[in-house]
PDB file of N, CA and C in Angstrom:
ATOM      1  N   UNK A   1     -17.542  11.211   3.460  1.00  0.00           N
ATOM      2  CA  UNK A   1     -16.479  10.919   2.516  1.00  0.00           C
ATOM      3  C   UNK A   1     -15.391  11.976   2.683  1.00  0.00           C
ATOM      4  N   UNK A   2     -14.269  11.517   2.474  1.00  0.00           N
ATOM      5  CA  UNK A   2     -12.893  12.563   2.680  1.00  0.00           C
ATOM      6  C   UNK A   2     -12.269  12.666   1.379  1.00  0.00           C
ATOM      7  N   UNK A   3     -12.116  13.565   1.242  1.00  0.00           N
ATOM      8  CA  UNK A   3     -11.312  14.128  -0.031  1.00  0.00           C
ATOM      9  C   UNK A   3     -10.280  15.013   0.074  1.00  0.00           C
ATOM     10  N   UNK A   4      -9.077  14.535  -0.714  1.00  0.00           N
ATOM     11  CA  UNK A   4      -8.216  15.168  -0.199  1.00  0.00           C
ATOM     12  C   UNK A   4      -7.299  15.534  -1.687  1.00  0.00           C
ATOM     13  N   UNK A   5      -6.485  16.816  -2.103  1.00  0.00           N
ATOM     14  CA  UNK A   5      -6.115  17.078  -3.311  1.00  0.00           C
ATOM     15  C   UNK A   5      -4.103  17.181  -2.916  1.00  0.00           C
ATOM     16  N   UNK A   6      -3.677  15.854  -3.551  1.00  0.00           N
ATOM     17  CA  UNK A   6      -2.528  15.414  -3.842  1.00  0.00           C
ATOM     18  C   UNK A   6      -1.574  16.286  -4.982  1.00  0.00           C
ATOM     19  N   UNK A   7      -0.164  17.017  -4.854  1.00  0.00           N
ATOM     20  CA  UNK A   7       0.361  17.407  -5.528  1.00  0.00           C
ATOM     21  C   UNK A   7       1.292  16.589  -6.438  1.00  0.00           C
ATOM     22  N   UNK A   8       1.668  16.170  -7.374  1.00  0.00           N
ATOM     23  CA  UNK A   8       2.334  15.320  -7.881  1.00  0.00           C
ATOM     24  C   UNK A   8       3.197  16.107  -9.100  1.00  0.00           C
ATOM     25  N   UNK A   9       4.072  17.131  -8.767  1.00  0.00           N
ATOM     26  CA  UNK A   9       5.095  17.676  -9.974  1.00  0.00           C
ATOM     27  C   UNK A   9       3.677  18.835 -10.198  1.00  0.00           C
ATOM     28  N   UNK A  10       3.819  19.272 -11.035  1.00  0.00           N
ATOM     29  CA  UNK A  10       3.047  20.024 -11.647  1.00  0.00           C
ATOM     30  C   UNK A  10       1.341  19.704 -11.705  1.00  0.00           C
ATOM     31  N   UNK A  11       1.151  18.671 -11.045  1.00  0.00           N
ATOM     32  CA  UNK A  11       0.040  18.018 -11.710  1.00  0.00           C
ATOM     33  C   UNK A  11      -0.913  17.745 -10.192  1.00  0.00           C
ATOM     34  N   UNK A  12      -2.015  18.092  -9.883  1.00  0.00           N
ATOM     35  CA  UNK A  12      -2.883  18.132  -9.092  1.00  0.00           C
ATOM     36  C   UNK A  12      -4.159  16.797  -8.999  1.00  0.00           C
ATOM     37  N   UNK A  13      -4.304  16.228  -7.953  1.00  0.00           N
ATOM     38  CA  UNK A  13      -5.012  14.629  -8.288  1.00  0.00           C
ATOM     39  C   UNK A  13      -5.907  14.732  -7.381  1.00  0.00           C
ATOM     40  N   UNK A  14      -7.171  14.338  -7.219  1.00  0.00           N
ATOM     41  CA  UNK A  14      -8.052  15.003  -6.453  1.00  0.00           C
ATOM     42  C   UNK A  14      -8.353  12.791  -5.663  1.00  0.00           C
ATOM     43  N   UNK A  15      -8.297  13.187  -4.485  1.00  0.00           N
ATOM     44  CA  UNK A  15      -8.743  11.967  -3.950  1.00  0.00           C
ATOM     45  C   UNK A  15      -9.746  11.903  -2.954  1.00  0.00           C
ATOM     46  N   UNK A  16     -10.254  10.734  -3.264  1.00  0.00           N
ATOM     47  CA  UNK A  16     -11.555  10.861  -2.353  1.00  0.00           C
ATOM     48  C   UNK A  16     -11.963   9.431  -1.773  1.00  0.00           C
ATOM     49  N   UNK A  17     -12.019   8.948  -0.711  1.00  0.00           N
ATOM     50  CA  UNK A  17     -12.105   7.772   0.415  1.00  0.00           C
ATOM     51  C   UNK A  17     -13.017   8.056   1.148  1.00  0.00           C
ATOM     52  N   UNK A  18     -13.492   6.583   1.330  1.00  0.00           N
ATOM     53  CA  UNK A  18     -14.716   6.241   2.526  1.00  0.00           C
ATOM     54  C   UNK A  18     -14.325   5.713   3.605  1.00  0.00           C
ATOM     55  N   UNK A  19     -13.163   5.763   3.703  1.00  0.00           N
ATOM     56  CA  UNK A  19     -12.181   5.650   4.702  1.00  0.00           C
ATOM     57  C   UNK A  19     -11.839   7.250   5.516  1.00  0.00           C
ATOM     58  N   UNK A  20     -11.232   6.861   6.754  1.00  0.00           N
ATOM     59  CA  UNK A  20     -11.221   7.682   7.649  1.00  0.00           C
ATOM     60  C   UNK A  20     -10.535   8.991   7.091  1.00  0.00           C
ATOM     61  N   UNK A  21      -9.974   9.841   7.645  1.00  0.00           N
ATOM     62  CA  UNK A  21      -8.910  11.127   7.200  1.00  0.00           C
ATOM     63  C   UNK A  21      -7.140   9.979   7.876  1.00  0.00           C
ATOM     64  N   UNK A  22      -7.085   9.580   8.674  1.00  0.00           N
ATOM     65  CA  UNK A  22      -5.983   8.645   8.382  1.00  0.00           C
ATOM     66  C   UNK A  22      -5.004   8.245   7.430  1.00  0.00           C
ATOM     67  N   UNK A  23      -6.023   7.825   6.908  1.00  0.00           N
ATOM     68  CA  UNK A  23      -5.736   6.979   5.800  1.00  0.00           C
ATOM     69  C   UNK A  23      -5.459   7.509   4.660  1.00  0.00           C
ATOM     70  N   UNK A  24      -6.028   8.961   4.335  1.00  0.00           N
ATOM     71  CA  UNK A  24      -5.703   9.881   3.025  1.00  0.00           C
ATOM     72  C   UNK A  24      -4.079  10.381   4.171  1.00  0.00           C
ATOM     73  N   UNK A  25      -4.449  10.368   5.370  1.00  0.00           N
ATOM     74  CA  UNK A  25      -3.263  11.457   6.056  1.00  0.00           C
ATOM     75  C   UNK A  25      -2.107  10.368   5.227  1.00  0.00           C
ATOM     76  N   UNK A  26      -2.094   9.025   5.852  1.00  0.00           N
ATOM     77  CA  UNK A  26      -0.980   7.844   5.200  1.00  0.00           C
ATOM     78  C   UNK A  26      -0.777   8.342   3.733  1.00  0.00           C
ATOM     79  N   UNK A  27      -1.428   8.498   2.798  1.00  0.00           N
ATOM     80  CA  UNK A  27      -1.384   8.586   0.979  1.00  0.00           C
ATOM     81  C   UNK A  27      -0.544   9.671   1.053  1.00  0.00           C
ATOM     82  N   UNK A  28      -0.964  10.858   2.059  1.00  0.00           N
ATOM     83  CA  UNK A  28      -0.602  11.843   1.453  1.00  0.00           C
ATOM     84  C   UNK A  28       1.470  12.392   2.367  1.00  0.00           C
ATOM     85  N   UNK A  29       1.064  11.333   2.976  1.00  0.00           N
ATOM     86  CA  UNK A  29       2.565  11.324   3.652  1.00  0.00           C
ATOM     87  C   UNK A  29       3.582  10.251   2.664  1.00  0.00           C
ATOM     88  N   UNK A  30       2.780   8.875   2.310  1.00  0.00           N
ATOM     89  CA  UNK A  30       3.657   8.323   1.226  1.00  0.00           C
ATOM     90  C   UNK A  30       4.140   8.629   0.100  1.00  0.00           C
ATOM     91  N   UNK A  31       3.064  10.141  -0.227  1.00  0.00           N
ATOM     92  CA  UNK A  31       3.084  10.320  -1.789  1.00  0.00           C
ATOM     93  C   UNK A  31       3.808  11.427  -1.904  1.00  0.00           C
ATOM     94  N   UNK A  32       4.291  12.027  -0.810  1.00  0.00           N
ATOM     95  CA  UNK A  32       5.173  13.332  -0.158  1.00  0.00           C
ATOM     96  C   UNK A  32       6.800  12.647  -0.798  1.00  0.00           C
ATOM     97  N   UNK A  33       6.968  11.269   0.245  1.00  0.00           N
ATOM     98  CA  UNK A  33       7.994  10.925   0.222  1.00  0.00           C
ATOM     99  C   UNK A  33       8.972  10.156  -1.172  1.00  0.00           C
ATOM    100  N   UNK A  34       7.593   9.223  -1.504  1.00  0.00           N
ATOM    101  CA  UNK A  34       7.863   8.686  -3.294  1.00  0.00           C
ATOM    102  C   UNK A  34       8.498   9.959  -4.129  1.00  0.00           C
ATOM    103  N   UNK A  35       7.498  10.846  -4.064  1.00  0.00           N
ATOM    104  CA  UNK A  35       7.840  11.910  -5.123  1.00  0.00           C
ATOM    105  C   UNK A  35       9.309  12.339  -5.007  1.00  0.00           C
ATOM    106  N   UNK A  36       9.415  12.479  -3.148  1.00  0.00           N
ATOM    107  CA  UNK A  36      10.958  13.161  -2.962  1.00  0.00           C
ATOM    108  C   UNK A  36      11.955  12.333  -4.061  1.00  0.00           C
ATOM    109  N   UNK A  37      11.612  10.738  -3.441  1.00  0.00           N
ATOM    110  CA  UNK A  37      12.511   9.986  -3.695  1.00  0.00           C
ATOM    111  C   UNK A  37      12.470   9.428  -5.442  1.00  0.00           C
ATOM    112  N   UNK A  38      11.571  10.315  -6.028  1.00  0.00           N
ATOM    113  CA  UNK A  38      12.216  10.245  -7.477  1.00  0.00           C
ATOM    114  C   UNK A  38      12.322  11.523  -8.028  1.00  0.00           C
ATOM    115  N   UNK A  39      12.430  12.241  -7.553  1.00  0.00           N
ATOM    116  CA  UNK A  39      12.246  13.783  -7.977  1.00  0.00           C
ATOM    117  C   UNK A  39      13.169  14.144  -8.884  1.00  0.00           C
ATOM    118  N   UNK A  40      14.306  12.802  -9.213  1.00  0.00           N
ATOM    119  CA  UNK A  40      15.231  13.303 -10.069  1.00  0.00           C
ATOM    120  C   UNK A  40      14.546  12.665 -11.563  1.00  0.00           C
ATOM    121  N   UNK A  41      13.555  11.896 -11.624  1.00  0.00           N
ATOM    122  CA  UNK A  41      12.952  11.987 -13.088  1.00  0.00           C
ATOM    123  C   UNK A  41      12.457  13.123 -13.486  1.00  0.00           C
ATOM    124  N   UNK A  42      12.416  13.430 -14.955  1.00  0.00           N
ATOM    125  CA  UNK A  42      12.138  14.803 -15.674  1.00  0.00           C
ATOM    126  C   UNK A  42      10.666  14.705 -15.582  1.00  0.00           C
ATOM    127  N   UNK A  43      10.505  13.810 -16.378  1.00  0.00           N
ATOM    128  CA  UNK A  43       8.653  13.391 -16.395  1.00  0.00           C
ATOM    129  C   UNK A  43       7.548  13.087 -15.427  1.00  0.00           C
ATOM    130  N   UNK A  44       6.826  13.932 -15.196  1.00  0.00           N
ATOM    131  CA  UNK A  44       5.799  13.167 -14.411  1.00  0.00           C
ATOM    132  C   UNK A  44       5.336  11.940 -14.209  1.00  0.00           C
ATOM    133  N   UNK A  45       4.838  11.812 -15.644  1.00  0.00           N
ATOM    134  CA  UNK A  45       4.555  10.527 -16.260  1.00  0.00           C
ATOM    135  C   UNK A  45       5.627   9.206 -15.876  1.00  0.00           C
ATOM    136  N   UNK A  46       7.260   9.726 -16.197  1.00  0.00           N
ATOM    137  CA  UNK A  46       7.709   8.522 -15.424  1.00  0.00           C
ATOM    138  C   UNK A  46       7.605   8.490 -13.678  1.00  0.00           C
ATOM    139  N   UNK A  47       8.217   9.755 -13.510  1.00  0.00           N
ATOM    140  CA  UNK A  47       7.934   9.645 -11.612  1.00  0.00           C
ATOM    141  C   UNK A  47       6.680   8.603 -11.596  1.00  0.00           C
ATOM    142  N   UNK A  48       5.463   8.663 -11.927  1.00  0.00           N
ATOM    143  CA  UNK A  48       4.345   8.302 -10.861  1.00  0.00           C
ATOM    144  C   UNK A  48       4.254   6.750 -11.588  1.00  0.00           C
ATOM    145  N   UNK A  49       5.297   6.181 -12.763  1.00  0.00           N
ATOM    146  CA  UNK A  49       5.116   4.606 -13.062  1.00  0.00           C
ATOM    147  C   UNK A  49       6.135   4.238 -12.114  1.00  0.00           C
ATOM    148  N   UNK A  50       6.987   5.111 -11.520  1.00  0.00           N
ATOM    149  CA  UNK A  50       8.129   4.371 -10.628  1.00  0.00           C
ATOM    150  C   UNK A  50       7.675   4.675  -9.325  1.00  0.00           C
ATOM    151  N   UNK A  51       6.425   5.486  -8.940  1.00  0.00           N
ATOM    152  CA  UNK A  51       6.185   5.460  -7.763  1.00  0.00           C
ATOM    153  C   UNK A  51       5.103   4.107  -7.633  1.00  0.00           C
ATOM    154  N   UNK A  52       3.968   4.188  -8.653  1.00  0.00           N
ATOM    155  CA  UNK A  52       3.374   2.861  -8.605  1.00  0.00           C
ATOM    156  C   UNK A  52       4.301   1.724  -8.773  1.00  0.00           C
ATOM    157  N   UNK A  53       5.027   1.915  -9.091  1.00  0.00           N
ATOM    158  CA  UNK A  53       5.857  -0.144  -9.241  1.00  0.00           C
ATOM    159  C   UNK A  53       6.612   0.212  -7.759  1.00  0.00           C
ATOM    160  N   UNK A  54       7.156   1.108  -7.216  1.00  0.00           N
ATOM    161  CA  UNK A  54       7.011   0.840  -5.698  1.00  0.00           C
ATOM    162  C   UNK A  54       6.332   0.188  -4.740  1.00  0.00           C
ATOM    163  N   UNK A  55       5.060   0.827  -4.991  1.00  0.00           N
ATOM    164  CA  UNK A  55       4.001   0.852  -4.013  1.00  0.00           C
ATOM    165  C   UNK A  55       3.611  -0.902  -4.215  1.00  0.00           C
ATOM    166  N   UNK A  56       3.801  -1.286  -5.758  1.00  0.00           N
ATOM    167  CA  UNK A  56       3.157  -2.405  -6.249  1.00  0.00           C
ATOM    168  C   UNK A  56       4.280  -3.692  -5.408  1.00  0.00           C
ATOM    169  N   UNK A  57       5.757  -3.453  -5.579  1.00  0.00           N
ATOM    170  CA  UNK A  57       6.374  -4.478  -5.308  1.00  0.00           C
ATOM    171  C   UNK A  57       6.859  -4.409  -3.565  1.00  0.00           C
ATOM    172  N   UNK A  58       5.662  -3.530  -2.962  1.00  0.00           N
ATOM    173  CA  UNK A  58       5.973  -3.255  -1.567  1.00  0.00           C
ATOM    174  C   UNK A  58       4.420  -4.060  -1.211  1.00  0.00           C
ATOM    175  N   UNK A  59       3.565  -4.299  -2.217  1.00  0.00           N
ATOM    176  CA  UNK A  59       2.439  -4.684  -2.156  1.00  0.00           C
ATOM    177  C   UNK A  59       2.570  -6.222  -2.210  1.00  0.00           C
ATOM    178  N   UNK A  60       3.607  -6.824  -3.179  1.00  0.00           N
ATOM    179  CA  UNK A  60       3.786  -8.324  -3.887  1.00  0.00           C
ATOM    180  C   UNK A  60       4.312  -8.796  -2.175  1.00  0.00           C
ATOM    181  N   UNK A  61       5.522  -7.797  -1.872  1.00  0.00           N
ATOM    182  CA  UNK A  61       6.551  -8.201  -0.727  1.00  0.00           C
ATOM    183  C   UNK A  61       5.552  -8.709   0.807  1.00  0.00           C
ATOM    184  N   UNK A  62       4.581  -7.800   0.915  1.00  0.00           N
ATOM    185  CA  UNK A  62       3.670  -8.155   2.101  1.00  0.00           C
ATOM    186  C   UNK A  62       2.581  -9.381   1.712  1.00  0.00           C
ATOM    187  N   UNK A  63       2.331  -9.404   0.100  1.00  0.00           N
ATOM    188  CA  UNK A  63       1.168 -10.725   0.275  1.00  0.00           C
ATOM    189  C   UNK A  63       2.296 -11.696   0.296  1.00  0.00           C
ATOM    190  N   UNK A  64       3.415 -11.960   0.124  1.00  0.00           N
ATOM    191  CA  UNK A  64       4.011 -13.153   0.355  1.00  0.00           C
ATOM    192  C   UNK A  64       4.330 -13.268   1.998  1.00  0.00           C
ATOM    193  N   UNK A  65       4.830 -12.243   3.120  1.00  0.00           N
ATOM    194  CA  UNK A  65       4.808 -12.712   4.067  1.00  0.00           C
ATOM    195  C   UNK A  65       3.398 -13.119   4.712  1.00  0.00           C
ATOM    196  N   UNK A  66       1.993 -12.738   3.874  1.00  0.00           N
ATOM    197  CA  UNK A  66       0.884 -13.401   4.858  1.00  0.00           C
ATOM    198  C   UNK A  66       1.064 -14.318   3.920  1.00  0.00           C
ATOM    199  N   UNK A  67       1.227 -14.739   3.417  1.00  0.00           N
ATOM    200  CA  UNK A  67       0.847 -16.158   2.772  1.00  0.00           C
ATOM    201  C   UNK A  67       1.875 -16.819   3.787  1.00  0.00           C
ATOM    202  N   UNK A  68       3.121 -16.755   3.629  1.00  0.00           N
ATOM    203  CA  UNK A  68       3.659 -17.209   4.494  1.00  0.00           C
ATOM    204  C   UNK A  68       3.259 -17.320   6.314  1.00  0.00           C
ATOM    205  N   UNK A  69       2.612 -16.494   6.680  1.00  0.00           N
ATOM    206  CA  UNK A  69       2.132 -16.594   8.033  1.00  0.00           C
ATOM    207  C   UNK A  69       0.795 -17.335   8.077  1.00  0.00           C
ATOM    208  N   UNK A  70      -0.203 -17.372   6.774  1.00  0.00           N
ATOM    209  CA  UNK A  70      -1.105 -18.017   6.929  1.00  0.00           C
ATOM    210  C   UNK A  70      -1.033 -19.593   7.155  1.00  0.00           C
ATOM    211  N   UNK A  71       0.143 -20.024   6.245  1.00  0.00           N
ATOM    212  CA  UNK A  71       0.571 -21.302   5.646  1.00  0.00           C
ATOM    213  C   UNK A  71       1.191 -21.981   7.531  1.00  0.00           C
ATOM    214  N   UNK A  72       2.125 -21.006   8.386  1.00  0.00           N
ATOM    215  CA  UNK A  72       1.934 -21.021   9.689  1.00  0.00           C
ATOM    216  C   UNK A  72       0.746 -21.226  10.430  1.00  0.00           C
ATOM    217  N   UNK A  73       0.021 -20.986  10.069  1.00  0.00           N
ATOM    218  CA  UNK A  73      -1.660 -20.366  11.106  1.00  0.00           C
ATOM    219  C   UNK A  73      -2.144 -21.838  10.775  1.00  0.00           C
ATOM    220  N   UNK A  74      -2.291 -22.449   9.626  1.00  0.00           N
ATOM    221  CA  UNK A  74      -2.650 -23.796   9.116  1.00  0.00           C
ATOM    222  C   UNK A  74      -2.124 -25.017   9.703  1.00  0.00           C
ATOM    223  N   UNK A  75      -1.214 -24.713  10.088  1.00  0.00           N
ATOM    224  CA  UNK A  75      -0.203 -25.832  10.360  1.00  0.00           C
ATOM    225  C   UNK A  75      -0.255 -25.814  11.993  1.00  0.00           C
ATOM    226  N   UNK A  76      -0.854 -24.280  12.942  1.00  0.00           N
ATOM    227  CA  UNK A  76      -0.686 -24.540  14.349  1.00  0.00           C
ATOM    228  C   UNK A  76      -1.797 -25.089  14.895  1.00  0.00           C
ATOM    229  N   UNK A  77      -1.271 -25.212  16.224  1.00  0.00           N
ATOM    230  CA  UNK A  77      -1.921 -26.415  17.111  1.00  0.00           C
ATOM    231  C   UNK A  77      -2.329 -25.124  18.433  1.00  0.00           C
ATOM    232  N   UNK A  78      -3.674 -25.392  19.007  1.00  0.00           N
ATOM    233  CA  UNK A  78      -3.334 -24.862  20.261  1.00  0.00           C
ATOM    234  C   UNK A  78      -5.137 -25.388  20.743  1.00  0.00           C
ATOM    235  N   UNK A  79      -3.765 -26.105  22.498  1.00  0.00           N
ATOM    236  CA  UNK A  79      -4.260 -26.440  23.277  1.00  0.00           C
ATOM    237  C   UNK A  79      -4.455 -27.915  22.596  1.00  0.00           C
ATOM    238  N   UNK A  80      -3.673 -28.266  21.708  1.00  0.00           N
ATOM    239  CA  UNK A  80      -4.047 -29.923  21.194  1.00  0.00           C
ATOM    240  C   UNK A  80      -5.065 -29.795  19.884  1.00  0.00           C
ATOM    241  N   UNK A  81      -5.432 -29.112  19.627  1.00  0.00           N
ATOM    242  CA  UNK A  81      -6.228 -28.473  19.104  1.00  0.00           C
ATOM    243  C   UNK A  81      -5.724 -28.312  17.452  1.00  0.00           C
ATOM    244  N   UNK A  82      -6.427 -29.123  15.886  1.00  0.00           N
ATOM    245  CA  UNK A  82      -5.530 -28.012  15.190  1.00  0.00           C
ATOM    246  C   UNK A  82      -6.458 -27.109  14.573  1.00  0.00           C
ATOM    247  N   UNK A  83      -6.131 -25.988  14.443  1.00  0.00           N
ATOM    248  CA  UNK A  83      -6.971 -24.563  14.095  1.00  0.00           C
ATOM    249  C   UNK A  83      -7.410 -25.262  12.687  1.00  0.00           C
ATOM    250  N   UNK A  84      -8.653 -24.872  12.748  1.00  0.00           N
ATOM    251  CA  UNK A  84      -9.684 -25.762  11.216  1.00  0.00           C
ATOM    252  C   UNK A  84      -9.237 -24.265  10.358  1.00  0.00           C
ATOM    253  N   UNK A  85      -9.072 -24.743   9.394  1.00  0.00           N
ATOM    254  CA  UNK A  85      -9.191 -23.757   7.741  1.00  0.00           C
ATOM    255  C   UNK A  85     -10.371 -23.389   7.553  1.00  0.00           C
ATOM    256  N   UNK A  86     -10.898 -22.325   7.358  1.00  0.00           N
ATOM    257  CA  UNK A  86     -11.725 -21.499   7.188  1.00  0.00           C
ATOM    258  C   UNK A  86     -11.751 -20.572   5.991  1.00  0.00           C
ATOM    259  N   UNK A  87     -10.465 -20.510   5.218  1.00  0.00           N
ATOM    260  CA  UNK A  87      -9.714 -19.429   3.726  1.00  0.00           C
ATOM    261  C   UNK A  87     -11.363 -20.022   3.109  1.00  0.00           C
ATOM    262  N   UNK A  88     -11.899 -18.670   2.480  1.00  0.00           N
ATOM    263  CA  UNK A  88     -12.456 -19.040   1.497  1.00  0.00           C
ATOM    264  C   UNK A  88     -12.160 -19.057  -0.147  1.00  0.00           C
TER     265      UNK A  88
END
């Protein structure tokens, strides 16, 4: 397990993944940059609701392009062939 301790303003967040060191490396490079990019809120408390509704409507923005690519994947053909649905 990897654990890794996130600075956020004054405030220290201890994280821990069963996932690779990567992947905290990614958190801890996104959570570098969010913070920069609100650093002009006073509050902690607001910084990290405007860093989550980031993260969240960067989250909404990608399930709509797979939905959209899946809704593609459904509809192709290959080799004459049409790819059977499998979504559970």
């Amino acid at each position: 397990m990897a654990k890794r301790i996130f600075n956020l303003g004054l405030r220290k967040f201890v994280v821990e993944s069963d996932s690779n060191s990567d992947v905290l490396d990614y958190i801890e490079k996104r959570i570098i940059q969010l913070n920069n990019k609100y650093s002009y809120l006073s509050s902690i408390d607001e910084r990290f609701l405007a860093i989550i509704c980031e993260v969240l409507e960067e989250e909404y923005s990608n399930k709509l392009v797979i939905e959209k690519l899946l809704e593609k994947l459904k509809n192709y053909t290959f080799g004459g062939n049409v790819i059977e649905d499998r979504t559970i």
